[in-house]
C-alpha atoms as a PDB file:
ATOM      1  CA  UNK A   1       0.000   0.000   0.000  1.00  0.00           C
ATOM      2  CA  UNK A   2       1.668   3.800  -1.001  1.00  0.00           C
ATOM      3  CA  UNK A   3       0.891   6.082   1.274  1.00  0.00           C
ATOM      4  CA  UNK A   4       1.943   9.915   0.248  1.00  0.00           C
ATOM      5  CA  UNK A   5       4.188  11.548   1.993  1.00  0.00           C
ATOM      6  CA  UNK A   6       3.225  14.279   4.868  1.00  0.00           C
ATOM      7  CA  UNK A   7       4.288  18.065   4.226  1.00  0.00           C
ATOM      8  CA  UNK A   8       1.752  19.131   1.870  1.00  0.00           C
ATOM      9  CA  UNK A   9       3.106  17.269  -1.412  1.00  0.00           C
ATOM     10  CA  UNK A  10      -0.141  16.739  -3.216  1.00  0.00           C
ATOM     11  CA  UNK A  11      -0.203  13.569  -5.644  1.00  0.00           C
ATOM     12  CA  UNK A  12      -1.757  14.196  -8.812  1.00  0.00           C
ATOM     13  CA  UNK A  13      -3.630  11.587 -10.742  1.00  0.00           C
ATOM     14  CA  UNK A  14      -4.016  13.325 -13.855  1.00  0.00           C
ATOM     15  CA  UNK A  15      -6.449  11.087 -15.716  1.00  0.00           C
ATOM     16  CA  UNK A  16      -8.806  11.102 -12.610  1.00  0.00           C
ATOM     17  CA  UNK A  17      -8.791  14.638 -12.562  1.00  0.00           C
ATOM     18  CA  UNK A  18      -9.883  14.678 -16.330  1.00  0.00           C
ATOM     19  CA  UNK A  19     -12.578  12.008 -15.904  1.00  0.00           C
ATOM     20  CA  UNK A  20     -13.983  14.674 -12.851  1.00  0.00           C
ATOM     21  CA  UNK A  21     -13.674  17.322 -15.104  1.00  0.00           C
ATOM     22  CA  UNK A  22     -15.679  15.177 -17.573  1.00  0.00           C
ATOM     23  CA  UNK A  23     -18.606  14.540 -14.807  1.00  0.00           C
ATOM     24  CA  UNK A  24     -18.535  18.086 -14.089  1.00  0.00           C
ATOM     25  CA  UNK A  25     -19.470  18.783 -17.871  1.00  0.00           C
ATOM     26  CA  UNK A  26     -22.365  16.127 -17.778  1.00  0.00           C
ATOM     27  CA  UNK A  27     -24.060  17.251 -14.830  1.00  0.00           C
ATOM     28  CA  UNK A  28     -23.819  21.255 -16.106  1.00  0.00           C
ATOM     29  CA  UNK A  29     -25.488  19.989 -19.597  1.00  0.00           C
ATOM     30  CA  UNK A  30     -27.799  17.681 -17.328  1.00  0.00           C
ATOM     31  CA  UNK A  31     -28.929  20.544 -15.219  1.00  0.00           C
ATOM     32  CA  UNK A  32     -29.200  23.037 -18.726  1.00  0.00           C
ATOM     33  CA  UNK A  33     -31.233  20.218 -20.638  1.00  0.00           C
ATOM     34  CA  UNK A  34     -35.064  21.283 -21.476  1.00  0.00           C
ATOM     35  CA  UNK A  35     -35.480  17.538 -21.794  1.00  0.00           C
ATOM     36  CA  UNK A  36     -35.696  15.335 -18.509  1.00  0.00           C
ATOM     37  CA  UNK A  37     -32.394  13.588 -20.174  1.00  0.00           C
ATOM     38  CA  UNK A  38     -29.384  14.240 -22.605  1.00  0.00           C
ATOM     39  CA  UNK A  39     -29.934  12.496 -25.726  1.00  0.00           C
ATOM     40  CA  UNK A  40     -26.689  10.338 -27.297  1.00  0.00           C
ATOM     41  CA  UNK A  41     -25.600  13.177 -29.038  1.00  0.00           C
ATOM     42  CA  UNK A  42     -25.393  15.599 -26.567  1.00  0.00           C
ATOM     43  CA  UNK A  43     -23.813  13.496 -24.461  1.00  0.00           C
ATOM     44  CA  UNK A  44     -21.213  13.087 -27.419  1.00  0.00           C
ATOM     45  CA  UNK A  45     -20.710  16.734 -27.758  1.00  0.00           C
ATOM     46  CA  UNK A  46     -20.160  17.724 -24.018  1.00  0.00           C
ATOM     47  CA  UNK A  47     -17.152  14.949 -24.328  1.00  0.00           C
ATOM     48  CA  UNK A  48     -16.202  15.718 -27.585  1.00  0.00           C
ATOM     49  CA  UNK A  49     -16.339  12.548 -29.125  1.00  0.00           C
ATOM     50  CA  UNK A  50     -15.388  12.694 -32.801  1.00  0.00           C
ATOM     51  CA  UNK A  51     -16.477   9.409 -33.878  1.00  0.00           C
ATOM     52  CA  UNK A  52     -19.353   8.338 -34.864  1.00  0.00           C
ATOM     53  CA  UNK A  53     -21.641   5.400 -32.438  1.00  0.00           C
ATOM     54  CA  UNK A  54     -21.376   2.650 -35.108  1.00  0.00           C
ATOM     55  CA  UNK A  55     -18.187   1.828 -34.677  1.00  0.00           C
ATOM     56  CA  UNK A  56     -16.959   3.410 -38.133  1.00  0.00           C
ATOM     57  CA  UNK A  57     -14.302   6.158 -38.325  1.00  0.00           C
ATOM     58  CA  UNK A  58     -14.568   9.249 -40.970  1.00  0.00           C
ATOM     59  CA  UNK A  59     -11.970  10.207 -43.216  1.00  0.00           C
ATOM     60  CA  UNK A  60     -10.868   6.758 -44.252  1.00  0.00           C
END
């Protein structure tokens, strides 16, 4: 078990700080939605997913 060190050194954990950031964005477009939920694309524009939800890539 790692425990971190006492004096104020903060560890980082830089990809669980981006998946909070993430949640943040979800529940501000939850809370902004005229709809009682965010349909699949919103949800793909407030994470900025470029591909498509089929599976297939474009531009190739």
């Amino acid at each position: 078990m790692h425990v971190a060190p006492v004096g104020g050194t903060a560890v980082q954990d830089h990809v669980a700080l981006a998946e909070i950031e993430l949640c943040g964005d979800l529940i501000i477009a939850a809370s902004a939605a005229h709809e009682d939920r965010l349909s699949l694309e919103s949800i793909d524009e407030v994470l900025k997913v470029a591909e498509e939800r089929d599976g297939s890539h474009s531009g190739g």
